[in-house]
C-alpha atoms as a PDB file:
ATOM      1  CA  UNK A   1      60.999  75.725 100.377  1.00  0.00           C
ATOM      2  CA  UNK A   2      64.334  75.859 101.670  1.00  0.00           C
ATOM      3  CA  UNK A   3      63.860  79.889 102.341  1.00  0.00           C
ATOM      4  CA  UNK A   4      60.742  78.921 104.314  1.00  0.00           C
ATOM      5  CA  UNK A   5      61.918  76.261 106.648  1.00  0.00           C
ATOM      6  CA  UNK A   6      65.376  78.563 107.115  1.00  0.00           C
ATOM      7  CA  UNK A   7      62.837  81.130 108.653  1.00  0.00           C
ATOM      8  CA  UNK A   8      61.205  78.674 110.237  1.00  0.00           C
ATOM      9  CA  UNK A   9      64.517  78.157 112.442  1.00  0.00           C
ATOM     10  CA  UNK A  10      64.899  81.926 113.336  1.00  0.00           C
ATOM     11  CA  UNK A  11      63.572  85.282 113.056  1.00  0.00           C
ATOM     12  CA  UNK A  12      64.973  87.533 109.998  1.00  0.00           C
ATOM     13  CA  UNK A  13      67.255  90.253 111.533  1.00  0.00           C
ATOM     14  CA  UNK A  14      66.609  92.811 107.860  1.00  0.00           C
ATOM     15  CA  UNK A  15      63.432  94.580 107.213  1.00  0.00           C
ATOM     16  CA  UNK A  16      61.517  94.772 104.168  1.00  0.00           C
ATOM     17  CA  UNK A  17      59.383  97.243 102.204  1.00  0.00           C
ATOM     18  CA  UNK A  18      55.792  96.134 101.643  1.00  0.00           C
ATOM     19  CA  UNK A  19      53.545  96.803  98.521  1.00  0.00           C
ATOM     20  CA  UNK A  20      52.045 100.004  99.708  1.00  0.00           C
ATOM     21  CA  UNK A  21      55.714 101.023 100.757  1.00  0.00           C
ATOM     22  CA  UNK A  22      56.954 100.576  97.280  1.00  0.00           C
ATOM     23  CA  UNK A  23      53.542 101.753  95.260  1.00  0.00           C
ATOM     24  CA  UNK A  24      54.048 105.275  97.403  1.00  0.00           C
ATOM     25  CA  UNK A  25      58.016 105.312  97.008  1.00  0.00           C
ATOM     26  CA  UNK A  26      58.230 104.669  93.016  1.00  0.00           C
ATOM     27  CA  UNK A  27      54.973 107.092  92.642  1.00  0.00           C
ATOM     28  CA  UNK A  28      56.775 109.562  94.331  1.00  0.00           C
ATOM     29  CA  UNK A  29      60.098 109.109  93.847  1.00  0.00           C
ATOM     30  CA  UNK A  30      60.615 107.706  90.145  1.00  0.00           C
ATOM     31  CA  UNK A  31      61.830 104.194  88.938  1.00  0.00           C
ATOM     32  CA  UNK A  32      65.344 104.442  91.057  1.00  0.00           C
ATOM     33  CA  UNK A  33      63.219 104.441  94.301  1.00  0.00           C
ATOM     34  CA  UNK A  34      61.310 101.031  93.131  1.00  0.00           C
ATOM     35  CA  UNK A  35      64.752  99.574  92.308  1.00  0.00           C
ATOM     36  CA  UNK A  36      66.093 100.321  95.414  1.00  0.00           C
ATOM     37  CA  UNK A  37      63.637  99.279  97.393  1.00  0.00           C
ATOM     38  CA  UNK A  38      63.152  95.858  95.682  1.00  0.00           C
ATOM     39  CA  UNK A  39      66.726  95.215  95.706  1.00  0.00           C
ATOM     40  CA  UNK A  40      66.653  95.568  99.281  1.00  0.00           C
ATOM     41  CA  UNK A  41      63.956  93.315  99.574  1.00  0.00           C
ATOM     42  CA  UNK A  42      66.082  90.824  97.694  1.00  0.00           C
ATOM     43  CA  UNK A  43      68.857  91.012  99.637  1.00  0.00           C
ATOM     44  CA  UNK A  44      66.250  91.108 103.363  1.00  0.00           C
ATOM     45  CA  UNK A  45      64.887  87.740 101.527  1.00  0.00           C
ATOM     46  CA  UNK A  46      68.331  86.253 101.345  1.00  0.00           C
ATOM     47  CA  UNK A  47      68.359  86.380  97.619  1.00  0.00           C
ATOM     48  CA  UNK A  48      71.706  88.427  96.735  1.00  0.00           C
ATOM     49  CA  UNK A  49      72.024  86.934  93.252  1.00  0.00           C
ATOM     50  CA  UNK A  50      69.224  89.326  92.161  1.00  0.00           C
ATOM     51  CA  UNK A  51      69.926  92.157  93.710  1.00  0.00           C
ATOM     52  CA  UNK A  52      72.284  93.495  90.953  1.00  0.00           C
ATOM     53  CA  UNK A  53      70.055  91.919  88.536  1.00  0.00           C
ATOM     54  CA  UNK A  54      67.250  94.537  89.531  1.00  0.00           C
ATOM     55  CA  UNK A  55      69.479  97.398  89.550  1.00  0.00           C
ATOM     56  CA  UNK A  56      70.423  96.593  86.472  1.00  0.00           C
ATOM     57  CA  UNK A  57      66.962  96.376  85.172  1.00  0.00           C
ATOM     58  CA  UNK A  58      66.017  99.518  86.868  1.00  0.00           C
ATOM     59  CA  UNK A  59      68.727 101.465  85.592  1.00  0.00           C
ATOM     60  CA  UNK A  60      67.760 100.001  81.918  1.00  0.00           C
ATOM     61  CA  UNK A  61      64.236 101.038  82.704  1.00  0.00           C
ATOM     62  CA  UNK A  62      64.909 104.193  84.055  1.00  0.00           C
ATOM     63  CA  UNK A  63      66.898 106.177  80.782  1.00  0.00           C
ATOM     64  CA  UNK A  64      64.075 103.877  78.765  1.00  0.00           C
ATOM     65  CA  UNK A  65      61.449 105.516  80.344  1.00  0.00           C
ATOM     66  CA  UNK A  66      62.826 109.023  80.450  1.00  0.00           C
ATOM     67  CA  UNK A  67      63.885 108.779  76.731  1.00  0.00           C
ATOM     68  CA  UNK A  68      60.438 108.120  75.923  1.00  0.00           C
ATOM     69  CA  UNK A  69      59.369 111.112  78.102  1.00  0.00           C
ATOM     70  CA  UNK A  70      61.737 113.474  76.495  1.00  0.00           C
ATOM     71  CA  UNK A  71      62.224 112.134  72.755  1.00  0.00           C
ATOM     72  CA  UNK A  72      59.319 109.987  71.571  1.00  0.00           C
ATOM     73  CA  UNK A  73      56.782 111.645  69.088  1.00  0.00           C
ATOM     74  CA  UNK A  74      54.051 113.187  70.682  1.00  0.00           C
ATOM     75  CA  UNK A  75      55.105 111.926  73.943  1.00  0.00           C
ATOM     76  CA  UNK A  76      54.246 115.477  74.820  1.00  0.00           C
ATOM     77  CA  UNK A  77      50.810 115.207  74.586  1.00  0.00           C
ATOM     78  CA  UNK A  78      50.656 112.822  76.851  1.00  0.00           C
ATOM     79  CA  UNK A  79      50.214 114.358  80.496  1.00  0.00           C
ATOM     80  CA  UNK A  80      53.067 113.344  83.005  1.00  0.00           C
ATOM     81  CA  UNK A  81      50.918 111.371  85.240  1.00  0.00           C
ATOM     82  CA  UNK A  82      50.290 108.524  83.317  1.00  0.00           C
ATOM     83  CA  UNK A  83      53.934 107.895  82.711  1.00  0.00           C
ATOM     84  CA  UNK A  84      54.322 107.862  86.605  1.00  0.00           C
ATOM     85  CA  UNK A  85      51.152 105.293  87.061  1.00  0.00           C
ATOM     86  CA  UNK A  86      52.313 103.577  84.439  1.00  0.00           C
ATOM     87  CA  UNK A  87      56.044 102.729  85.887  1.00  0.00           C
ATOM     88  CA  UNK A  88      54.839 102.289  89.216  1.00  0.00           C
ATOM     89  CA  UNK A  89      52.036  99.660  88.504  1.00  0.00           C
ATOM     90  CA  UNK A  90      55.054  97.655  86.564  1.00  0.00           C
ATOM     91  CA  UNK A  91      57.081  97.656  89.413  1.00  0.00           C
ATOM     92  CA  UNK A  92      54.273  97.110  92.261  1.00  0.00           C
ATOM     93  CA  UNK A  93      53.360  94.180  89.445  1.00  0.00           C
ATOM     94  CA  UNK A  94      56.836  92.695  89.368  1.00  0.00           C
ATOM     95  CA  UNK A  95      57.107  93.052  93.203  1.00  0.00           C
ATOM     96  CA  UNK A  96      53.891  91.261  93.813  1.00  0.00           C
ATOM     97  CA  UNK A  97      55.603  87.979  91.286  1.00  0.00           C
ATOM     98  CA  UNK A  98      58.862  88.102  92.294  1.00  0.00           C
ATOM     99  CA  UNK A  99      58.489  88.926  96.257  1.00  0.00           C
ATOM    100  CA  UNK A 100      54.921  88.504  97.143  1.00  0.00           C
ATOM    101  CA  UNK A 101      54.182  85.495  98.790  1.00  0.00           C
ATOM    102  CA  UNK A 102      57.863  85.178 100.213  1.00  0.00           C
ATOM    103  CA  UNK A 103      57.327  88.697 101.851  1.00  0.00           C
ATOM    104  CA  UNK A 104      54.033  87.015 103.527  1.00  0.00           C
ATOM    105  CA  UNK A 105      56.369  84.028 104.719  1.00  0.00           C
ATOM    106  CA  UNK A 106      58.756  86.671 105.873  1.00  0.00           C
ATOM    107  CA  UNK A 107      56.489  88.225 108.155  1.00  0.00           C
ATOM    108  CA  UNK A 108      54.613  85.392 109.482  1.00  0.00           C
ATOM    109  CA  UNK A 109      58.671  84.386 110.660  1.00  0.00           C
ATOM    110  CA  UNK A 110      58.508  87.874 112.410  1.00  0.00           C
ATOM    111  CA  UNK A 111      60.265  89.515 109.963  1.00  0.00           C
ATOM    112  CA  UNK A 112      60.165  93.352 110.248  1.00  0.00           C
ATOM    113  CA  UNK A 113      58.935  96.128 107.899  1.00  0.00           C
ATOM    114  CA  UNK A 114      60.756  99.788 107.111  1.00  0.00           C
ATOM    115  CA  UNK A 115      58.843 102.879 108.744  1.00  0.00           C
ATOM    116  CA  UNK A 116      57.428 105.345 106.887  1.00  0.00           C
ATOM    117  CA  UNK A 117      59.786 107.638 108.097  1.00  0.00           C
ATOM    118  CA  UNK A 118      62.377 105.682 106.103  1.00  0.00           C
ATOM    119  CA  UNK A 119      60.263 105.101 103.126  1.00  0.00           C
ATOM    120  CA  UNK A 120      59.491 109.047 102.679  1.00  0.00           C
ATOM    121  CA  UNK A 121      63.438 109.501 103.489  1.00  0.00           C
ATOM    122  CA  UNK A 122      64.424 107.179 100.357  1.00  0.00           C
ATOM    123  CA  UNK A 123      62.000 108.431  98.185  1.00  0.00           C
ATOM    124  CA  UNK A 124      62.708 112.175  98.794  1.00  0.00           C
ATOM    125  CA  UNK A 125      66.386 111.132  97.809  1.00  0.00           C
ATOM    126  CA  UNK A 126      65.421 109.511  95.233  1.00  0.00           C
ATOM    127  CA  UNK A 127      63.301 112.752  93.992  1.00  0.00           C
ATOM    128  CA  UNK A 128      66.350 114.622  94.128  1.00  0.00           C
ATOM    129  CA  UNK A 129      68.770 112.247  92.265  1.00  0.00           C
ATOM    130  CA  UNK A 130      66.081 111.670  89.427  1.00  0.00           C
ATOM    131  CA  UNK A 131      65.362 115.059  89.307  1.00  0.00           C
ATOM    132  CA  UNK A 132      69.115 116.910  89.177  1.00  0.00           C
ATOM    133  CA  UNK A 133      70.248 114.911  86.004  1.00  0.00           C
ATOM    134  CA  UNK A 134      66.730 115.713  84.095  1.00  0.00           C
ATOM    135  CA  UNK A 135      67.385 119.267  85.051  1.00  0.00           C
ATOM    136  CA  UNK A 136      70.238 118.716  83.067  1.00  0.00           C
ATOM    137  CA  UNK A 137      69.008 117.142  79.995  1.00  0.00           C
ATOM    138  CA  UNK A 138      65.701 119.183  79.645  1.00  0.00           C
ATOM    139  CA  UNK A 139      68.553 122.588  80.013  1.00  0.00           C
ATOM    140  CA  UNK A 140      70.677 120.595  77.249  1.00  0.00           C
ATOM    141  CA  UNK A 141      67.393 120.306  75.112  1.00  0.00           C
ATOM    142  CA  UNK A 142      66.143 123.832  75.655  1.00  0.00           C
ATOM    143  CA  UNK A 143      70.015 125.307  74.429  1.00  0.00           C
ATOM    144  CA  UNK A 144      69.966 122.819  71.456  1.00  0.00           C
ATOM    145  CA  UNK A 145      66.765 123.833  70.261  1.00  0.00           C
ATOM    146  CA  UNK A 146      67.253 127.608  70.422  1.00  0.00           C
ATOM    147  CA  UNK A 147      70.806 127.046  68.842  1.00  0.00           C
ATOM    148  CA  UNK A 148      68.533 125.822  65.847  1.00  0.00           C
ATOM    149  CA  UNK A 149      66.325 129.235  65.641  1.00  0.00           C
ATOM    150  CA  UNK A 150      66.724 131.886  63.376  1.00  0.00           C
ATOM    151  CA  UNK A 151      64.425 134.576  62.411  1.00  0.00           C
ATOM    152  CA  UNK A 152      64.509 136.370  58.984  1.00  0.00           C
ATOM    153  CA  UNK A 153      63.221 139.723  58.391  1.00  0.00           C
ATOM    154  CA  UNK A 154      61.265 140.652  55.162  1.00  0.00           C
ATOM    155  CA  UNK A 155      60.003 144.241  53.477  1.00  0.00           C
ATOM    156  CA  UNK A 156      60.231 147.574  54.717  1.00  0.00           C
ATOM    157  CA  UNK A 157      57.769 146.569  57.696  1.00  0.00           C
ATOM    158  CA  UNK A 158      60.850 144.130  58.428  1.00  0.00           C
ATOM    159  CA  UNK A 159      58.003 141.169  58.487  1.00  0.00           C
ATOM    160  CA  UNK A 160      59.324 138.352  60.559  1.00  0.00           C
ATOM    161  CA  UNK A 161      59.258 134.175  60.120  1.00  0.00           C
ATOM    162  CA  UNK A 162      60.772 132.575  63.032  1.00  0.00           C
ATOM    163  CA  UNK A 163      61.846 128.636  61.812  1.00  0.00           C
ATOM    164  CA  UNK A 164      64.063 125.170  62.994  1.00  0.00           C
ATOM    165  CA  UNK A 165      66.670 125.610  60.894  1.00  0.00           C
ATOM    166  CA  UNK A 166      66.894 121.803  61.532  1.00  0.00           C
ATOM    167  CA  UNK A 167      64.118 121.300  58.726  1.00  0.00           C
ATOM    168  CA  UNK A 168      63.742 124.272  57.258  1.00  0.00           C
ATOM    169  CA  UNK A 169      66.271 125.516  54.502  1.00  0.00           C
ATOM    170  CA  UNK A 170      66.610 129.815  54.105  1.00  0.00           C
ATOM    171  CA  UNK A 171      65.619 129.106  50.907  1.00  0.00           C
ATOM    172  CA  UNK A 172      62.517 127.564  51.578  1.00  0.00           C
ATOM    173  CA  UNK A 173      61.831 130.745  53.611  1.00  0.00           C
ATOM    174  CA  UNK A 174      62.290 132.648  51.433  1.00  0.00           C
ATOM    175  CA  UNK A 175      60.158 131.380  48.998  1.00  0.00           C
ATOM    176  CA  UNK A 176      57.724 131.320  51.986  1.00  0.00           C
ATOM    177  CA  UNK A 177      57.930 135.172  52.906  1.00  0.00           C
ATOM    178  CA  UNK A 178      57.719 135.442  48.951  1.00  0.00           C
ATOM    179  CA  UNK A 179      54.051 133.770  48.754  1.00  0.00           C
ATOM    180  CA  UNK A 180      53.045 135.922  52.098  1.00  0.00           C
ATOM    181  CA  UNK A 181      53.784 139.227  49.870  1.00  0.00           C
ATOM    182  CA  UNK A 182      52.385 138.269  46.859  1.00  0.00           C
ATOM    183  CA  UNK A 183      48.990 137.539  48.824  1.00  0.00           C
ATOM    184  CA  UNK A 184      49.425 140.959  50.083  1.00  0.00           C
ATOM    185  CA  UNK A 185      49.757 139.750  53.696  1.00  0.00           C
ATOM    186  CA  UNK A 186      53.392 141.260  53.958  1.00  0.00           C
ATOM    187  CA  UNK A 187      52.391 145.254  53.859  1.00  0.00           C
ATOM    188  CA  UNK A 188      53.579 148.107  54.283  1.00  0.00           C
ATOM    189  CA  UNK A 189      51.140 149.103  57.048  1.00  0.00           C
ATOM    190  CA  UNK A 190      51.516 146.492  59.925  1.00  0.00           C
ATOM    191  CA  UNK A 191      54.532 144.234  61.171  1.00  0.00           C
ATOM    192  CA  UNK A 192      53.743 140.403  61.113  1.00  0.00           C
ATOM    193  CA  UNK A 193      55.261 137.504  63.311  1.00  0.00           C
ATOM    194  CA  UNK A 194      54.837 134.200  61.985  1.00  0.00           C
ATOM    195  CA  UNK A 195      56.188 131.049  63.144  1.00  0.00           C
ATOM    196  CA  UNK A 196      57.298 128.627  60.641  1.00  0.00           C
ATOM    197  CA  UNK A 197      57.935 124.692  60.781  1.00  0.00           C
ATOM    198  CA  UNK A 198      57.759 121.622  58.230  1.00  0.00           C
ATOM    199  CA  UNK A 199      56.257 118.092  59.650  1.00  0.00           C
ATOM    200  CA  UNK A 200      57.301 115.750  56.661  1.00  0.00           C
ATOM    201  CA  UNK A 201      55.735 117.673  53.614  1.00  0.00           C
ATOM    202  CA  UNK A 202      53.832 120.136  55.168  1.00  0.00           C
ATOM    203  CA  UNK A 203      54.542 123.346  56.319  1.00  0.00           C
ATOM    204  CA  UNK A 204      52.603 124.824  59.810  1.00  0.00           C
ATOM    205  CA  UNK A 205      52.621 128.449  59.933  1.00  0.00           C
ATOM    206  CA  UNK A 206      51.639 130.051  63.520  1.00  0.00           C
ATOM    207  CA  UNK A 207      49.845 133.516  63.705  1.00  0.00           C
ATOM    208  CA  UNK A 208      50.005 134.312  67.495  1.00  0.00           C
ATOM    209  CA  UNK A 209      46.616 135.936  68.766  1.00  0.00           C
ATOM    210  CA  UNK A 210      45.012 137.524  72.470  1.00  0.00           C
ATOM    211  CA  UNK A 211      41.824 134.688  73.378  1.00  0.00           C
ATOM    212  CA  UNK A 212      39.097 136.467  71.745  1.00  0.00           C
ATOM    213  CA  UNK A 213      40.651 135.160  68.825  1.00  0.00           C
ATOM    214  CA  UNK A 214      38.640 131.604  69.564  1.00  0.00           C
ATOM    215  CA  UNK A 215      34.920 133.475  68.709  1.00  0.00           C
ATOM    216  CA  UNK A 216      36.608 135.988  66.192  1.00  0.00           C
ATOM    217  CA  UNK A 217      35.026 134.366  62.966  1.00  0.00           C
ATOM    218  CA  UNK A 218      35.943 136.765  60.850  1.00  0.00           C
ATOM    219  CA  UNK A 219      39.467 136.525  61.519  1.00  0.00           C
ATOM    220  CA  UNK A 220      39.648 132.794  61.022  1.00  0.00           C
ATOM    221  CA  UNK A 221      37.290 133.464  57.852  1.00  0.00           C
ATOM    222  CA  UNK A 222      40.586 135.588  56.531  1.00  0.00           C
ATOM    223  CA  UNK A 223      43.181 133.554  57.526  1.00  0.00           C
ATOM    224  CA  UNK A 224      41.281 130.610  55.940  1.00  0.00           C
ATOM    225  CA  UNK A 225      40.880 132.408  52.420  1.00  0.00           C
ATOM    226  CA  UNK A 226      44.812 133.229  52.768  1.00  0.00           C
ATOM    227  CA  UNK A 227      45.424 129.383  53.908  1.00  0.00           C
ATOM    228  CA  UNK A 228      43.537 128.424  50.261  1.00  0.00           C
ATOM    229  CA  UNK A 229      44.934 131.335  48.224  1.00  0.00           C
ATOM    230  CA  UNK A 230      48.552 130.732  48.938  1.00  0.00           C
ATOM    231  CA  UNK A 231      47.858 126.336  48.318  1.00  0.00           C
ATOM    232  CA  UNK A 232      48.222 126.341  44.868  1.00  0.00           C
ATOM    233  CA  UNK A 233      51.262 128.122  45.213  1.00  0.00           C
ATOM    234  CA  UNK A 234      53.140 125.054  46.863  1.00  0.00           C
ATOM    235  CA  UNK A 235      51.368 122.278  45.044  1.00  0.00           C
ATOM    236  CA  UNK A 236      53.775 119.713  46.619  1.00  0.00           C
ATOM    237  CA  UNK A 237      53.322 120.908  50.108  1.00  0.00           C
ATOM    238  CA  UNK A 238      50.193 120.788  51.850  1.00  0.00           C
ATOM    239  CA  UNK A 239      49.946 124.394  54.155  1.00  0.00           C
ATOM    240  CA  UNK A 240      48.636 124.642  57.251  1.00  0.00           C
ATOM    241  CA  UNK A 241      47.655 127.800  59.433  1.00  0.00           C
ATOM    242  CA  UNK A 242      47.484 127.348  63.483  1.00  0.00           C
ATOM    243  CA  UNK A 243      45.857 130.666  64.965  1.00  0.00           C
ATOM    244  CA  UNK A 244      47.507 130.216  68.707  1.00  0.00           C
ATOM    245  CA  UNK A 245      46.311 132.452  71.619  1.00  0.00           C
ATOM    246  CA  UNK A 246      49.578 133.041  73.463  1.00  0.00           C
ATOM    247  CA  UNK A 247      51.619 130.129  74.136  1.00  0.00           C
ATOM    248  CA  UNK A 248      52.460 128.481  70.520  1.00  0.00           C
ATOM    249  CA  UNK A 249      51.221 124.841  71.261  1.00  0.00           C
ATOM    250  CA  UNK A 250      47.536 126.407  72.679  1.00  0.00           C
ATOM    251  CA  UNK A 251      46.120 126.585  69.032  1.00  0.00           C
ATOM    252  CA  UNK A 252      42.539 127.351  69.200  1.00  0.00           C
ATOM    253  CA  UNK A 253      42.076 126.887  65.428  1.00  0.00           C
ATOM    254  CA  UNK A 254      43.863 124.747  62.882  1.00  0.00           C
ATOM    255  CA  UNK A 255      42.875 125.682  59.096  1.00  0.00           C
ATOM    256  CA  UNK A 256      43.950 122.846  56.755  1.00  0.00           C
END
C-alpha cells in the first residue's frame, strides 16, 4: 500500500521490464538475463532489499541448472530445449508473484518500460557471458574424458578395444579380448574395433557399422549368437552388444 500511494504522488523516473520482456530475455539469453532483469525491476519498484537477494538466487540457480545439464545421468538424453523452457517458465512464474501486480500499479503511475532494443542488447550479453565459461567447462570435460582413454591392441591382426579406464581395469580387458578370441571373433583375417564400457555390472561393447547395418539381419543374427556364446563366459556380468552406425551413441540395435 505504501508503494502504491508513493506512486500515486509522482511519476517513477526507472523503467521496468515486462513479462514478455523477461520470457524473450531468459529464453534467449539463459538464467543470468532473468536475474538481471528482475533485479532491475526490484530496484525500478523501489525494493533494493531484494535485489541482491535475486542475484543471489540466480547465481545459485544458474551453476544448479548447468550442473544438471552437464553432470546428471542421462541428462543427455534430454534435448536442450526443454531445459531452456523449463528455466524460463520458473522465472516468468516467479516474476508474475513477486512483481506482477506492482508492475501493473507501476504503469498505471506512468511508469516506463525498457525498449526492445535494450532487452535484445542485455540478452545478447548475457548469451555471451553464459556461453564463454561453458565453453570452458564442456573443453575441461572433453580433455578429462580423453585423458581417461586407452586402447589395447590384441593378436597378430593387432585387434583393438577402446575403454574408460575410469571403470574399466586392463585386466578386465584383457580377459575381454580373451573371450573375443576364443569365440573366434579375433582372426587372423580382418582387424576389429570395438568399444568397450561397464554401466554397474554390465559390460556394453560397440561394433561401429555404415546405415545399412539397420536392415542387415543377418549381421545382427551373428552378432546376437556371439552376444549369447560369449554370456556364459562372464556369468557375473550381464554383456551387451550395441551395433552403432557412425556416431557411437546412434545405436540402431541393442542385443541383450
Amino acid at each position: 500500500m505504501e508503494y502504491e500511494a508513493a506512486l500515486d504522488n509522482q511519476i517513477p523516473v526507472e523503467k521496468i521490464y515486462k513479462d514478455k520482456e523477461v520470457w524473450v530475455g531468459t529464453f534467449l539469453g539463459g538464467p543470468l538475463v532473468a536475474g538481471y532483469m528482475i533485479a532491475r525491476n526490484f530496484k525500478a519498484l523501489g525494493e533494493n532489499s531484494k535485489v541482491l537477494k535475486t542475484w543471489a538466487v540466480t547465481l545459485v540457480a544458474t551453476v544448479f541448472i548447468f550442473g544438471i545439464a552437464f553432470f546428471a545421468p542421462y541428462a543427455e538424453r534430454v534435448p536442450n530445449f526443454l531445459f531452456t523452457l523449463v528455466y524460463t517458465g520458473i522465472a516468468f512464474l516467479l516474476m508474475q508473484i513477486y512483481q506482477g501486480e506492482k508492475i501493473k500499479t507501476f504503469l498505471r503511475a506512468g511508469g516506463r518500460i525498457h525498449s526492445w532494443w535494450k532487452t535484445l542488447g542485455v540478452t545478447f550479453l548475457g548469451m555471451i557471458i553464459t556461453i564463454i565459461p561453458l565453453i570452458g567447462v564442456t573443453l575441461l570435460i572433453e580433455i578429462r574424458a580423453s585423458a581417461n582413454i586407452a586402447t589395447k591392441s590384441y593378436g597378430s591382426m593387432r585387434h583393438e578395444i577402446t575403454f574408460d579406464k575410469s571403470n574399466l581395469t586392463e585386466s578386465e580387458i584383457d580377459a575381454i579380448a580373451e573371450s573375443f578370441s576364443k569365440a573366434r571373433y579375433f582372426d587372423d583375417e580382418t582387424q576389429k574395433f570395438i568399444y568397450a564400457k561397464k554401466v554397474d555390472d554390465t559390460y556394453e561393447f560397440s561394433f561401429s557399422f555404415d546405415k545399412s547395418i539397420s536392415s542387415d539381419s543377418q549381421t545382427a543374427e551373428f552378432y546376437g549368437e556371439l552376444r549369447n556364446w560369449m554370456q556364459p563366459l562372464f556369468p557375473d556380468n550381464k554383456i551387451v552388444f550395441n551395433l552403432v552406425a557412425g556416431d557411437l551413441d546412434n545405436v540402431i540395435k541393442r542385443l541383450e
